[in-house]
C-alpha atoms as a PDB file:
ATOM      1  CA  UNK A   1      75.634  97.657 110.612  1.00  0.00           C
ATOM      2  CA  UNK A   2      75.253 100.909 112.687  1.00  0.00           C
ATOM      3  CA  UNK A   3      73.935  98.710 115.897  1.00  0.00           C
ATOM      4  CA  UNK A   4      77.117  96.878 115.344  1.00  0.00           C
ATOM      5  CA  UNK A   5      79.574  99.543 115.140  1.00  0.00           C
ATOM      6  CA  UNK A   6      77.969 101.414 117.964  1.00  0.00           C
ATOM      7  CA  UNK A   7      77.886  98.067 120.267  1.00  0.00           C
ATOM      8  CA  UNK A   8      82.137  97.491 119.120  1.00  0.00           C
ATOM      9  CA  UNK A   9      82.443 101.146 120.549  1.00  0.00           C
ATOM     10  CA  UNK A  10      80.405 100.694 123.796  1.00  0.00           C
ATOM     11  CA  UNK A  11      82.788  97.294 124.265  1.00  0.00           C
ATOM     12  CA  UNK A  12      85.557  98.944 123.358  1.00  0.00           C
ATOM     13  CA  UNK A  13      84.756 101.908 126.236  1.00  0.00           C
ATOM     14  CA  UNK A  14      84.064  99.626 128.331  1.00  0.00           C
ATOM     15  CA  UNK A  15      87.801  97.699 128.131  1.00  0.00           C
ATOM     16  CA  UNK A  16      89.290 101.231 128.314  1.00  0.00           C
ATOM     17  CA  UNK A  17      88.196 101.925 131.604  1.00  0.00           C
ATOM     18  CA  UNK A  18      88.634  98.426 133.022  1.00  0.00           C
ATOM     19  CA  UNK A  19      91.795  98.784 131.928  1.00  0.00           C
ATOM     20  CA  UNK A  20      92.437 102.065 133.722  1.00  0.00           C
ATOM     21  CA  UNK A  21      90.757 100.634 136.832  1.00  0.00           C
ATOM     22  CA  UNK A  22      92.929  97.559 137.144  1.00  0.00           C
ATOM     23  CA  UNK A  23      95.708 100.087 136.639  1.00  0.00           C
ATOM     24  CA  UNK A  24      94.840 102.540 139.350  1.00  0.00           C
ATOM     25  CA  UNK A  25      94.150  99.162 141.603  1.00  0.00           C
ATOM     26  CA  UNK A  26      97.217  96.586 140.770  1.00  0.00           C
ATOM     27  CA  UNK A  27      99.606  98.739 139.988  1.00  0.00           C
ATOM     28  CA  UNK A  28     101.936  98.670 143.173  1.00  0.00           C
ATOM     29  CA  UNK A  29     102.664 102.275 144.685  1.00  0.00           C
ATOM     30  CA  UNK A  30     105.772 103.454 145.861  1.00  0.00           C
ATOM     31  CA  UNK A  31     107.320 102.623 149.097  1.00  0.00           C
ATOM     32  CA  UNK A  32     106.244 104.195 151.920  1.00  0.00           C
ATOM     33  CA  UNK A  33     108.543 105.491 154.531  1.00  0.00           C
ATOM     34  CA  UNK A  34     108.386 106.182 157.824  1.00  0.00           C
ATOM     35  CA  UNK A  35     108.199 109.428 159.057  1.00  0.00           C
ATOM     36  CA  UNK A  36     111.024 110.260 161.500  1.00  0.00           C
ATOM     37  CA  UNK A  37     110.388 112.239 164.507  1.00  0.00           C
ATOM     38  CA  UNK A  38     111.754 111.770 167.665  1.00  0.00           C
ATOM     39  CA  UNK A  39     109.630 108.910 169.605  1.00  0.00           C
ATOM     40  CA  UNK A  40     110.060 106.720 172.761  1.00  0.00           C
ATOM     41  CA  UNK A  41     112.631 104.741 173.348  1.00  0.00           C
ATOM     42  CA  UNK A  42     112.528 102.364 176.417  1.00  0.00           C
ATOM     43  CA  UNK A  43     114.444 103.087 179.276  1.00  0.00           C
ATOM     44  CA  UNK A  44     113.456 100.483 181.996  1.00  0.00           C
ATOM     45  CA  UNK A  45     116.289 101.841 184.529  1.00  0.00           C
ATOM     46  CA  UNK A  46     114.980 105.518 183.867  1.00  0.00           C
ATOM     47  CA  UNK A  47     111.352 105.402 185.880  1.00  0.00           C
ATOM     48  CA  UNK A  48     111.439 109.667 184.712  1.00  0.00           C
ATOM     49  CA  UNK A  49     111.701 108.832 181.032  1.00  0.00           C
ATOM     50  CA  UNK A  50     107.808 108.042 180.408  1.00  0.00           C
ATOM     51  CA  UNK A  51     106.875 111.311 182.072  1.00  0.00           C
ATOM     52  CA  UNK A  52     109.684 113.529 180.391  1.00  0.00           C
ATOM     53  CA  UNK A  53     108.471 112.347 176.790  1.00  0.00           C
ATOM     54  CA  UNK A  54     104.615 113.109 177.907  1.00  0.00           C
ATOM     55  CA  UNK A  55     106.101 116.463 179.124  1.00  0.00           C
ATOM     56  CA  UNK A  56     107.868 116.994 175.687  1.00  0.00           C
ATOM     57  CA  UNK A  57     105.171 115.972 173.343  1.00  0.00           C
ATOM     58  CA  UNK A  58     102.554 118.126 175.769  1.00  0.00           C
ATOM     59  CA  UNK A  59     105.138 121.467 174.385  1.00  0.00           C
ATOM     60  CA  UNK A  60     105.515 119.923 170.934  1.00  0.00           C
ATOM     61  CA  UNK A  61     101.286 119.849 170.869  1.00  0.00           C
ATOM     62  CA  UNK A  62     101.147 123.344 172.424  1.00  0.00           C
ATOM     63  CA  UNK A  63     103.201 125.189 169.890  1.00  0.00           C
ATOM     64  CA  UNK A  64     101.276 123.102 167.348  1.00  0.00           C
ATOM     65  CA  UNK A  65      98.452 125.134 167.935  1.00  0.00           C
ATOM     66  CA  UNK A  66      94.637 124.235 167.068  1.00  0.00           C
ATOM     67  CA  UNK A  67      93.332 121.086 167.442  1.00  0.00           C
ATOM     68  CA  UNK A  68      96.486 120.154 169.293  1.00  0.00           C
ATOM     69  CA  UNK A  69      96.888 122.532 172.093  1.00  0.00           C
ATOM     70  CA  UNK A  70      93.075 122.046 173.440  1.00  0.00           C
ATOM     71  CA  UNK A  71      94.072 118.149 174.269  1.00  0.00           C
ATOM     72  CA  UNK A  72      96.902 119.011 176.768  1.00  0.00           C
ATOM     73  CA  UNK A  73      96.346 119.007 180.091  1.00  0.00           C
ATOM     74  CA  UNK A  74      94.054 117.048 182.333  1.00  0.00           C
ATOM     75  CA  UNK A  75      96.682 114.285 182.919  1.00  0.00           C
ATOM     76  CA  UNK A  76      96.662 113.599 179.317  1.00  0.00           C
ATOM     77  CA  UNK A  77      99.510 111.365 178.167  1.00  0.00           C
ATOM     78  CA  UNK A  78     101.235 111.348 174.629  1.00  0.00           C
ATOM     79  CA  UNK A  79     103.960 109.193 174.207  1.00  0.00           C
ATOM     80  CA  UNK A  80     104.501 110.453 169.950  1.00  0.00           C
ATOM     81  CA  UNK A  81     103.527 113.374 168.487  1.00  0.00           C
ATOM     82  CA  UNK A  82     103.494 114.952 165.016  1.00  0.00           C
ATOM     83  CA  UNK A  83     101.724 117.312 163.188  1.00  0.00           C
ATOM     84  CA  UNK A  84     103.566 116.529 159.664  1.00  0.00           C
ATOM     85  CA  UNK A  85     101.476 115.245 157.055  1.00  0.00           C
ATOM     86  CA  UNK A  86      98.697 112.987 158.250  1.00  0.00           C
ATOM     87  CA  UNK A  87     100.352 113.363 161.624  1.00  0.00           C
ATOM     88  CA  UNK A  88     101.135 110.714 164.303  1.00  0.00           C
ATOM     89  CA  UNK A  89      99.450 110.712 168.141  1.00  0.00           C
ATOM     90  CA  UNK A  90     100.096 107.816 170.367  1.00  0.00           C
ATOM     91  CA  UNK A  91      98.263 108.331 173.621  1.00  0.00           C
ATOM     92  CA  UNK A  92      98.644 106.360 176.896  1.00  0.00           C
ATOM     93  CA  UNK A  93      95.501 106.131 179.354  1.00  0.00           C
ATOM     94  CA  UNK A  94      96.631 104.407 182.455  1.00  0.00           C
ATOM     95  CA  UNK A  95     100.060 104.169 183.968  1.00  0.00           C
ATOM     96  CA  UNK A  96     102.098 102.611 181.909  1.00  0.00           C
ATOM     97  CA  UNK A  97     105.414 102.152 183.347  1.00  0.00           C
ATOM     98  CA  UNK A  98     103.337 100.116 186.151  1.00  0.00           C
ATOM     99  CA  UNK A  99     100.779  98.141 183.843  1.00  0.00           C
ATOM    100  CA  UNK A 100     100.880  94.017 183.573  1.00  0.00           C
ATOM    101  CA  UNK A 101      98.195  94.066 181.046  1.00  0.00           C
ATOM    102  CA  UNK A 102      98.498  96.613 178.029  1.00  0.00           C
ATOM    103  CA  UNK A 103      96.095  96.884 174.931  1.00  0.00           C
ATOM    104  CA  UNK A 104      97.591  98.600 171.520  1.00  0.00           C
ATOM    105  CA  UNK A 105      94.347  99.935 169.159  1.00  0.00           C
ATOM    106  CA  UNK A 106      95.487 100.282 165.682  1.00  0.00           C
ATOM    107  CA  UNK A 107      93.021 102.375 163.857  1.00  0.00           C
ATOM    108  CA  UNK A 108      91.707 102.098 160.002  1.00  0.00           C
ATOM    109  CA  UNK A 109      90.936 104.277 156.934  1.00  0.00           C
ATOM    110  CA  UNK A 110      90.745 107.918 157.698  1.00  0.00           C
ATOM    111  CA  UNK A 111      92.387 108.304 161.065  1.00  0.00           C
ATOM    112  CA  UNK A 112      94.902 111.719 160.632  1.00  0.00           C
ATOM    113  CA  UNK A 113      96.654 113.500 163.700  1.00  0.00           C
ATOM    114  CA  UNK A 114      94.225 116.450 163.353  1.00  0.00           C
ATOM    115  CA  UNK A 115      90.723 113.996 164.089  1.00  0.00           C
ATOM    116  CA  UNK A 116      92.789 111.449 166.353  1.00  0.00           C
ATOM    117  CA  UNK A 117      90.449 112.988 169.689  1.00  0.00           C
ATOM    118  CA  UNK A 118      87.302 113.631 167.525  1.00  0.00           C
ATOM    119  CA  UNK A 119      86.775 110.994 164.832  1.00  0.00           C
ATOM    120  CA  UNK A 120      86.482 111.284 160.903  1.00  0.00           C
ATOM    121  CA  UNK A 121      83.327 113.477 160.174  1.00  0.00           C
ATOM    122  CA  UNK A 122      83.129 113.917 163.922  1.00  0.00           C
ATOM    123  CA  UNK A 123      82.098 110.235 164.657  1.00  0.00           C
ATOM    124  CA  UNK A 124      83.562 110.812 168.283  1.00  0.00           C
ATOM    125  CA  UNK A 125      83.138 106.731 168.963  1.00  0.00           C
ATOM    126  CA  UNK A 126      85.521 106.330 165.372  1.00  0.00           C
ATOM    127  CA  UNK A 127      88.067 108.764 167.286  1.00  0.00           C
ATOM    128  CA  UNK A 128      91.227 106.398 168.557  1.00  0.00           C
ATOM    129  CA  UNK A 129      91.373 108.479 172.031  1.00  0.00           C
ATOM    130  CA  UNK A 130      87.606 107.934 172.634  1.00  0.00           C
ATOM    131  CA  UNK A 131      87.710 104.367 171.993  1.00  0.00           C
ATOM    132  CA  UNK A 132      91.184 103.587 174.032  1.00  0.00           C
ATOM    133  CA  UNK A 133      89.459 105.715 176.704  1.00  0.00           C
ATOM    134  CA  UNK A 134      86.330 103.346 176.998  1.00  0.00           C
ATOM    135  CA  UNK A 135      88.469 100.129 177.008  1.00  0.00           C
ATOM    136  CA  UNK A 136      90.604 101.447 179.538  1.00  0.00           C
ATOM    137  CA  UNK A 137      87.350 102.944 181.295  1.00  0.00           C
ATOM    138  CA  UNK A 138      85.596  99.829 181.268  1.00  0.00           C
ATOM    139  CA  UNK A 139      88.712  97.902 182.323  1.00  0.00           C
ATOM    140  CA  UNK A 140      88.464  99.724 185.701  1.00  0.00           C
ATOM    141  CA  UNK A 141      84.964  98.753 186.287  1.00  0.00           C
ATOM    142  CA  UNK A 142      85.821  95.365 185.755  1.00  0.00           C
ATOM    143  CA  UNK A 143      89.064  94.926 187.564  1.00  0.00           C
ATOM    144  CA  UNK A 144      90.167  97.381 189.447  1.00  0.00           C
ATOM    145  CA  UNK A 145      92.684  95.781 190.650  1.00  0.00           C
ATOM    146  CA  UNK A 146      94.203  95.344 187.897  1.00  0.00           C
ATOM    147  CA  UNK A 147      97.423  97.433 186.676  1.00  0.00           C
ATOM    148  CA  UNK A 148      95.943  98.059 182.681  1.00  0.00           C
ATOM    149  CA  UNK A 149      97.366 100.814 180.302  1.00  0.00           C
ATOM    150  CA  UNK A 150      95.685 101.587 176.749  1.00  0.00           C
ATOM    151  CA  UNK A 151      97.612 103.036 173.895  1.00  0.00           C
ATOM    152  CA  UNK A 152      95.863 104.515 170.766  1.00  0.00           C
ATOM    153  CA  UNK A 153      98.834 104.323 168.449  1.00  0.00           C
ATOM    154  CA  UNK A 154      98.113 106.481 165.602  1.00  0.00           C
ATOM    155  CA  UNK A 155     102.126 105.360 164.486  1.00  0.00           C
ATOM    156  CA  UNK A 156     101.413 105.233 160.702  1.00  0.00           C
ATOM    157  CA  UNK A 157      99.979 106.739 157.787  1.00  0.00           C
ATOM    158  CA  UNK A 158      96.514 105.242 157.590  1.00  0.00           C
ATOM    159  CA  UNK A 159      95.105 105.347 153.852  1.00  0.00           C
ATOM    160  CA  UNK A 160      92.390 108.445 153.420  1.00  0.00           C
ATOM    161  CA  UNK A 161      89.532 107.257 152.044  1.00  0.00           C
ATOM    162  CA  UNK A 162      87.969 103.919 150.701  1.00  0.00           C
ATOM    163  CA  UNK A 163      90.337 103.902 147.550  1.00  0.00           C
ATOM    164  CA  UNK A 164      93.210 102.274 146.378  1.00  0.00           C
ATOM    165  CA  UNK A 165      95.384 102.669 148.944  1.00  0.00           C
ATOM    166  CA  UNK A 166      92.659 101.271 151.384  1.00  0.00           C
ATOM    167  CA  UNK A 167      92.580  98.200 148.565  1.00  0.00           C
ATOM    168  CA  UNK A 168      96.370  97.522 148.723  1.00  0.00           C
ATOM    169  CA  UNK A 169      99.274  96.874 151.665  1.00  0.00           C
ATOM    170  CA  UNK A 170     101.808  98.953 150.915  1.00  0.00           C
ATOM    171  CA  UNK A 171     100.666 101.757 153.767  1.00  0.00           C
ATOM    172  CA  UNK A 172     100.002  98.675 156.225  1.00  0.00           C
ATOM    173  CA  UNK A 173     103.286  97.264 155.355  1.00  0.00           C
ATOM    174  CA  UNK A 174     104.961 100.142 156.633  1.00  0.00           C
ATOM    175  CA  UNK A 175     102.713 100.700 159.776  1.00  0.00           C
ATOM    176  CA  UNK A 176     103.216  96.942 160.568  1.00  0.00           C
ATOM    177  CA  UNK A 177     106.625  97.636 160.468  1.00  0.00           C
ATOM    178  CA  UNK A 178     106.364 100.732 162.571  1.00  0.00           C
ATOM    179  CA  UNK A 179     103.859  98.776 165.274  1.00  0.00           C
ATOM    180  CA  UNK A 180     106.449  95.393 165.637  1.00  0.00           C
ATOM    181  CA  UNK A 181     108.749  97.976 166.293  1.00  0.00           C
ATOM    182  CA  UNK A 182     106.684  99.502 169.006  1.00  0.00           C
ATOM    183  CA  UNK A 183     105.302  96.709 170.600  1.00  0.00           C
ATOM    184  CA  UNK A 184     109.265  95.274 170.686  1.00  0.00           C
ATOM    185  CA  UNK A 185     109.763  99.150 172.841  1.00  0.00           C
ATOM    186  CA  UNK A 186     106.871  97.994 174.827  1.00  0.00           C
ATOM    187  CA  UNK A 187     108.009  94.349 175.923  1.00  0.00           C
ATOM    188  CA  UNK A 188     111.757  95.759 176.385  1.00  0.00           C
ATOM    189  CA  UNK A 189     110.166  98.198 179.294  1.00  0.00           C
ATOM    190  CA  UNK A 190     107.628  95.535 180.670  1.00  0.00           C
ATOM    191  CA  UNK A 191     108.854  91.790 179.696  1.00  0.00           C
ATOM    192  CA  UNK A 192     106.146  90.734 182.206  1.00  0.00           C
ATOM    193  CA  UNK A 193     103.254  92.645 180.532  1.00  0.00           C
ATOM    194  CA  UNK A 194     100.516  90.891 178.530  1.00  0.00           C
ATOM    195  CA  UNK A 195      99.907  93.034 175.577  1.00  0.00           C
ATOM    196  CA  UNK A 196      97.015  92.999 173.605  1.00  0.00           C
ATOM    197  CA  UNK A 197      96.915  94.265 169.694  1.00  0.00           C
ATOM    198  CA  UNK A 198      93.711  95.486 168.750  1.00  0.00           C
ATOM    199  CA  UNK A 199      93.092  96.366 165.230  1.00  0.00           C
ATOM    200  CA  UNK A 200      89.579  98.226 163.552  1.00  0.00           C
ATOM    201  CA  UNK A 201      89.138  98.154 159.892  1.00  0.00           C
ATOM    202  CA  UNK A 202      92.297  98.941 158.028  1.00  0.00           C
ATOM    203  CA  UNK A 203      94.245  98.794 161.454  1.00  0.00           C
ATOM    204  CA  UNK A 204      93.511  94.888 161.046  1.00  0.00           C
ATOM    205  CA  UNK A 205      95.257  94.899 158.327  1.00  0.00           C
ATOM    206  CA  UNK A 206      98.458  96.187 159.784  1.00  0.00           C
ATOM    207  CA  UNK A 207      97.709  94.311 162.935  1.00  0.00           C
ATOM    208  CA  UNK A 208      98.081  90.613 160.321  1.00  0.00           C
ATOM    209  CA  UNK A 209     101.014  92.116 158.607  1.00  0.00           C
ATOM    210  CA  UNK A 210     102.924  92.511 161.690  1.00  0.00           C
ATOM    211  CA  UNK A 211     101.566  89.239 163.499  1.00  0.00           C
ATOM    212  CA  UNK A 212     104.776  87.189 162.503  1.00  0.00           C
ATOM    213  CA  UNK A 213     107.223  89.595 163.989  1.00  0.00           C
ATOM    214  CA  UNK A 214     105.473  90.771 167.200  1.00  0.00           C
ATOM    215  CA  UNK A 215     107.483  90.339 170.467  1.00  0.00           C
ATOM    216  CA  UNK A 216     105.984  86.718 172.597  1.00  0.00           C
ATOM    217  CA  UNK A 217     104.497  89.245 175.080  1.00  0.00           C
ATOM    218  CA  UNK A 218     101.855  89.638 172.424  1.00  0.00           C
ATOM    219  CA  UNK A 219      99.370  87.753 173.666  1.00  0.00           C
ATOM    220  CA  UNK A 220      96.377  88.207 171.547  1.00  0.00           C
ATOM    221  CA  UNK A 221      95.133  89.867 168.482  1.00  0.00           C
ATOM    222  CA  UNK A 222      91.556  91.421 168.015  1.00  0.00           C
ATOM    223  CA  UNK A 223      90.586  92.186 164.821  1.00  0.00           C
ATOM    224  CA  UNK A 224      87.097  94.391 164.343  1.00  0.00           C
ATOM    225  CA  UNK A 225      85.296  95.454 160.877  1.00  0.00           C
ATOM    226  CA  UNK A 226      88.345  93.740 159.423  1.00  0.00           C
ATOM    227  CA  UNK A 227      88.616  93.587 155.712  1.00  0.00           C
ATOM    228  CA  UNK A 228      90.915  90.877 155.975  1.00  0.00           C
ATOM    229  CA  UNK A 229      94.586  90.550 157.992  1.00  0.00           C
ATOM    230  CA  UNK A 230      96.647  89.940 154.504  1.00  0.00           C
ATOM    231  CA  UNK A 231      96.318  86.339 154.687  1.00  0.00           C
ATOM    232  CA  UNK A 232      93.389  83.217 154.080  1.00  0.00           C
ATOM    233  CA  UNK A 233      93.720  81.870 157.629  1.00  0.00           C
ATOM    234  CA  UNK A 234      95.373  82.135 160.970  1.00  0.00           C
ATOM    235  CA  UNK A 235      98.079  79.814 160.382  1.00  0.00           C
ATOM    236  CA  UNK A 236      99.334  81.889 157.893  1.00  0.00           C
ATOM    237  CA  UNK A 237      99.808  84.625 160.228  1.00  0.00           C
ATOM    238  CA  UNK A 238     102.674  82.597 161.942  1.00  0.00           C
ATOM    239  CA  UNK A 239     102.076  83.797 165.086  1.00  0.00           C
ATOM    240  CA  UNK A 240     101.354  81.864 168.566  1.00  0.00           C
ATOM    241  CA  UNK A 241      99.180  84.777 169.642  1.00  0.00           C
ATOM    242  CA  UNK A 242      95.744  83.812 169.934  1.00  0.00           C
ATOM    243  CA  UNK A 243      93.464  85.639 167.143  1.00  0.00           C
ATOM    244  CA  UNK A 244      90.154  86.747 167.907  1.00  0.00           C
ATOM    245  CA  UNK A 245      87.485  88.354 165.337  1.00  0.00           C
ATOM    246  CA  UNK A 246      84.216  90.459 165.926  1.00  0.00           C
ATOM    247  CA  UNK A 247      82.237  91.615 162.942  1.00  0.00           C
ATOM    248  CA  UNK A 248      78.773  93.248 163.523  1.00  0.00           C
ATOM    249  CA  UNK A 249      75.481  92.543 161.760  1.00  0.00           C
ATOM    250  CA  UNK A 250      74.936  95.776 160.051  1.00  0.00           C
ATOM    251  CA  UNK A 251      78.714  96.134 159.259  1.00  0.00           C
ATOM    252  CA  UNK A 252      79.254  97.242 155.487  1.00  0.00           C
ATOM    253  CA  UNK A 253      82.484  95.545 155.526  1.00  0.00           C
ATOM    254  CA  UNK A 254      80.999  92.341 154.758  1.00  0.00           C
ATOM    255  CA  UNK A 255      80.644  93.614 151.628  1.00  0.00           C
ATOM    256  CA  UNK A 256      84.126  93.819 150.589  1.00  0.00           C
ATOM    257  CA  UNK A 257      85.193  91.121 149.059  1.00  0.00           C
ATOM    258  CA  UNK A 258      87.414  88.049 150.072  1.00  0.00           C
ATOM    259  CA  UNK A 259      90.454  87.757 147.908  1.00  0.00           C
ATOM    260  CA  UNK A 260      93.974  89.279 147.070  1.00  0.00           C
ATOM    261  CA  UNK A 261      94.339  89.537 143.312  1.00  0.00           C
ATOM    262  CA  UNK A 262      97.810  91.198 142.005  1.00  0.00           C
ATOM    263  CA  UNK A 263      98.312  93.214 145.012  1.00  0.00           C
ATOM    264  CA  UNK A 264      94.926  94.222 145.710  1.00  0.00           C
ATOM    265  CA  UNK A 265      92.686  93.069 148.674  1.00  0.00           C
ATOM    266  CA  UNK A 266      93.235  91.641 152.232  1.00  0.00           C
ATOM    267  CA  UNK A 267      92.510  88.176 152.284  1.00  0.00           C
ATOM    268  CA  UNK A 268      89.380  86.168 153.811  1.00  0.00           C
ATOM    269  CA  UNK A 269      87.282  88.184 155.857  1.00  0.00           C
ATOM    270  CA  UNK A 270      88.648  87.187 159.817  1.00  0.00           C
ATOM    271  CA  UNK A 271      84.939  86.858 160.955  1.00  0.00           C
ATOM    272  CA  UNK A 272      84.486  83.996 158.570  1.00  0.00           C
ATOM    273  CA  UNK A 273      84.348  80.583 159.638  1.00  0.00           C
ATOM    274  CA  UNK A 274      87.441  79.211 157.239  1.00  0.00           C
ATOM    275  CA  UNK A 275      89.158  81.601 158.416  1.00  0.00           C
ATOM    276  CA  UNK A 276      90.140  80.309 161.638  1.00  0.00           C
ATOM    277  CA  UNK A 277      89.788  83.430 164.230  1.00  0.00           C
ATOM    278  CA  UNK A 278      87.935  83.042 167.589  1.00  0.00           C
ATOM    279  CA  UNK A 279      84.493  85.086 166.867  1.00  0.00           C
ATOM    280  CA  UNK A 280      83.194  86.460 169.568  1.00  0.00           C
ATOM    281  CA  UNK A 281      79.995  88.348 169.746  1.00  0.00           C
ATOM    282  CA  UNK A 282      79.433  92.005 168.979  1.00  0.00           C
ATOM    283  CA  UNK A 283      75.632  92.615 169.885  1.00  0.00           C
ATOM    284  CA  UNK A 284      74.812  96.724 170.205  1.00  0.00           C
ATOM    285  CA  UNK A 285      76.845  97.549 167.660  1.00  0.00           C
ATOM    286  CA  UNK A 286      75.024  99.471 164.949  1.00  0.00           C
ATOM    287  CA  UNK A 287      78.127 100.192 162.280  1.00  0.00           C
ATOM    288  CA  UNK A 288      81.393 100.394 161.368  1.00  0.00           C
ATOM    289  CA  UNK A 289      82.653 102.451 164.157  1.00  0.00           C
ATOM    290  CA  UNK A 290      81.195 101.659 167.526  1.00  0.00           C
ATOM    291  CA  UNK A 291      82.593  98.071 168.333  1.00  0.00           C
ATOM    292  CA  UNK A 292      84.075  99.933 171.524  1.00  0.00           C
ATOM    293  CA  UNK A 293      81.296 101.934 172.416  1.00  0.00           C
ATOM    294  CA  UNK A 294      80.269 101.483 176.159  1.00  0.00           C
ATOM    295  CA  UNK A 295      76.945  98.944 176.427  1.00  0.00           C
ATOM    296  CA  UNK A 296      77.837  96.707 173.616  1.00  0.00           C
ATOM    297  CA  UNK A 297      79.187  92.877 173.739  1.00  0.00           C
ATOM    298  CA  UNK A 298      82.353  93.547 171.700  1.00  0.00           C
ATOM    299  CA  UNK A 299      83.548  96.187 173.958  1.00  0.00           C
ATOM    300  CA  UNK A 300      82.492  93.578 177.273  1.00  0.00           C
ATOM    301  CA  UNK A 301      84.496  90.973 175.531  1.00  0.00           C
ATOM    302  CA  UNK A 302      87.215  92.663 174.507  1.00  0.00           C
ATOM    303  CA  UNK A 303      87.464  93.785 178.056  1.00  0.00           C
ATOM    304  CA  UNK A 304      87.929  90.116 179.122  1.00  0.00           C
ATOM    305  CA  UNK A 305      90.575  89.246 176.629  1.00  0.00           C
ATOM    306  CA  UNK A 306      92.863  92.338 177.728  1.00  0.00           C
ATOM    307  CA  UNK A 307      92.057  91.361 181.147  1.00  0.00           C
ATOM    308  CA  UNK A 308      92.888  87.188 180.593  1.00  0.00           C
ATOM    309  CA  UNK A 309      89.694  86.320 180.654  1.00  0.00           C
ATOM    310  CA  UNK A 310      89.243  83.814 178.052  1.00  0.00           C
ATOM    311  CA  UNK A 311      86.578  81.635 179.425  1.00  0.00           C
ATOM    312  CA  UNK A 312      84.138  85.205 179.541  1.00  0.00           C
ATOM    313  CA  UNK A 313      83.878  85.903 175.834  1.00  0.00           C
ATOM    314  CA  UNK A 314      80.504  84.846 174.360  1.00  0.00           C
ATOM    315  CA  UNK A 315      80.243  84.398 170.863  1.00  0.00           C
ATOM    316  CA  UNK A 316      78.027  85.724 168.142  1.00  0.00           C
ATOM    317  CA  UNK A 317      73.864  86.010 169.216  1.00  0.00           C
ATOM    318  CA  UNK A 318      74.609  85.298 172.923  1.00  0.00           C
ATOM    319  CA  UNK A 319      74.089  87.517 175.790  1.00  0.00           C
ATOM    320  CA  UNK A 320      77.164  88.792 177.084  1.00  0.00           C
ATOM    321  CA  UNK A 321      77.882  87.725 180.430  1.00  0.00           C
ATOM    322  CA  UNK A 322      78.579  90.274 183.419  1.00  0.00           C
ATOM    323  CA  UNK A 323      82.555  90.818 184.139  1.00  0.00           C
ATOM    324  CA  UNK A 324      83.271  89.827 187.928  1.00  0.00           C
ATOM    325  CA  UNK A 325      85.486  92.265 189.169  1.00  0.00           C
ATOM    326  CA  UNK A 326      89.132  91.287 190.595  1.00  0.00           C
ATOM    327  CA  UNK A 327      90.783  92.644 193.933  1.00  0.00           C
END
């Protein structure tokens, strides 16, 4: 009887802590609001307004002190700043007052104001101001003539760490929120702009919440290391923006797993076949974090879809094809 009594007391430690786990998991958390400091408002009769809130957030940064102060200067461009909490940073490479073609990058799990220009762990190619510098780099090379301004829009509080919050929607909720409201600011000062969304990892997440509501100049959404956009397929994203997915070999996102059960999870994987999502090819990159990293096919292809470049993107195993450059 003492194998038996011992086995009821393993089982019954056993329902304990599943119990606890679905608890800390399912249990919906509070509602997140926005944080509310001053931010852009488009003024498309004020040409001056752009540079006077990258003059004001360039103070704002320098009485911030360390890390802030050192990323001032050198034509940098902040459109949002603040140091409160996990902090907001939304950085503009390229003029954007002038741009036709504008890219968004919504970053994932981890991203705070303080590693915003140096990545989580110091995983520069994670950072959102080292990737939205390479796409707007590499958008040069390819088109010069082009008129193409990238944003990394740290406007949200991204969950910290792979826990529950990075399991459930309520932080995305409120960034996709925050990011339809943005991209609305954006198409108000440029109704002629093609904007692309690009979301990595969590960022994806937001990017799918907000699909519905996004202004029409939202042309496309890229989704990379996605856990899932909040839905099973495209169609349930209502959106007429076309939805493209990368997801790398050696990824560990392909790991997580493909549902939504009480509140938890993000829905099929985007890379997926059922899912719907234009894959495109990501060859060179060796992780989670280096989808734009200079050399590799994702970054090349995402290039082309900012750009309008539809028929360029090569899909999973292929070679990507050289850009032709525009006059």
């Amino acid at each position: 009887m003492r194998w038996c009594s011992r086995a009821l007391s393993a089982a019954s430690v056993a329902a304990v802590l599943l119990v606890a786990l679905a608890m800390l998991l399912f249990t919906p958390g509070p509602a997140i609001a926005s944080q509310s400091e001053l931010v852009w408002q488009p003024r498309p009769s004020d040409p001056a307004a752009l540079t006077r809130m990258y003059d004001l957030n360039q103070s704002a940064m320098k009485a911030a002190g360390a890390p802030f102060a050192k990323w001032t200067g050198h034509g940098s461009q902040y459109l949002a700043f603040d140091a409160r909490g996990n902090g907001r940073v939304v950085e503009v490479f390229g003029n954007l007052a002038a741009a036709n073609r504008i890219a968004v990058l919504v970053p994932g799990v981890s991203t705070t104001a303080d590693n915003f220009n140096t990545g989580l762990d110091g995983v520069r190619d994670r950072a959102p101001a080292v990737q939205a510098r390479a796409l707007y780099d590499a958008t040069r090379v390819a088109a010069p003539g082009e008129h193409v301004a990238v944003i990394a829009w740290l406007g949200y509080d991204a969950p910290q760490g792979v826990g529950r919050t990075a399991a459930r929607e309520e932080l995305a909720r409120a960034g996709a929120t925050a990011l339809d409201k943005f991209t609305a600011d954006l198409a108000i000062m440029s109704p002629n702009a093609r904007v692309t969304v690009i979301g990595h990892s969590y960022g994806s997440v937001v990017a799918g919440l907000a699909a519905a509501s996004l202004p029409s100049q939202v042309r496309d959404l890229v989704v990379v290391g996605s856990p899932g956009m909040g839905v099973s397929r495209v169609a349930d994203l209502h959106t007429s923006a076309h939805v493209w997915a990368g997801q790398a070999a050696q990824d560990w996102i392909d790991w997580v797993p493909a549902v939504q059960v009480w509140g938890a999870g993000h829905g099929t994987l985007p890379a997926t076949s059922g899912f719907g999502a234009r894959v495109f090819g990501t060859n060179g990159v060796i992780d989670h974090d280096h989808y734009l990293a200079p050399g590799t096919q994702s970054l090349a292809n995402i290039v082309s879809i900012v750009l309008g470049r539809d028929s360029l993107v090569t899909g999973p195993n292929s070679v990507a094809l050289p850009i032709q450059a525009s006059g």
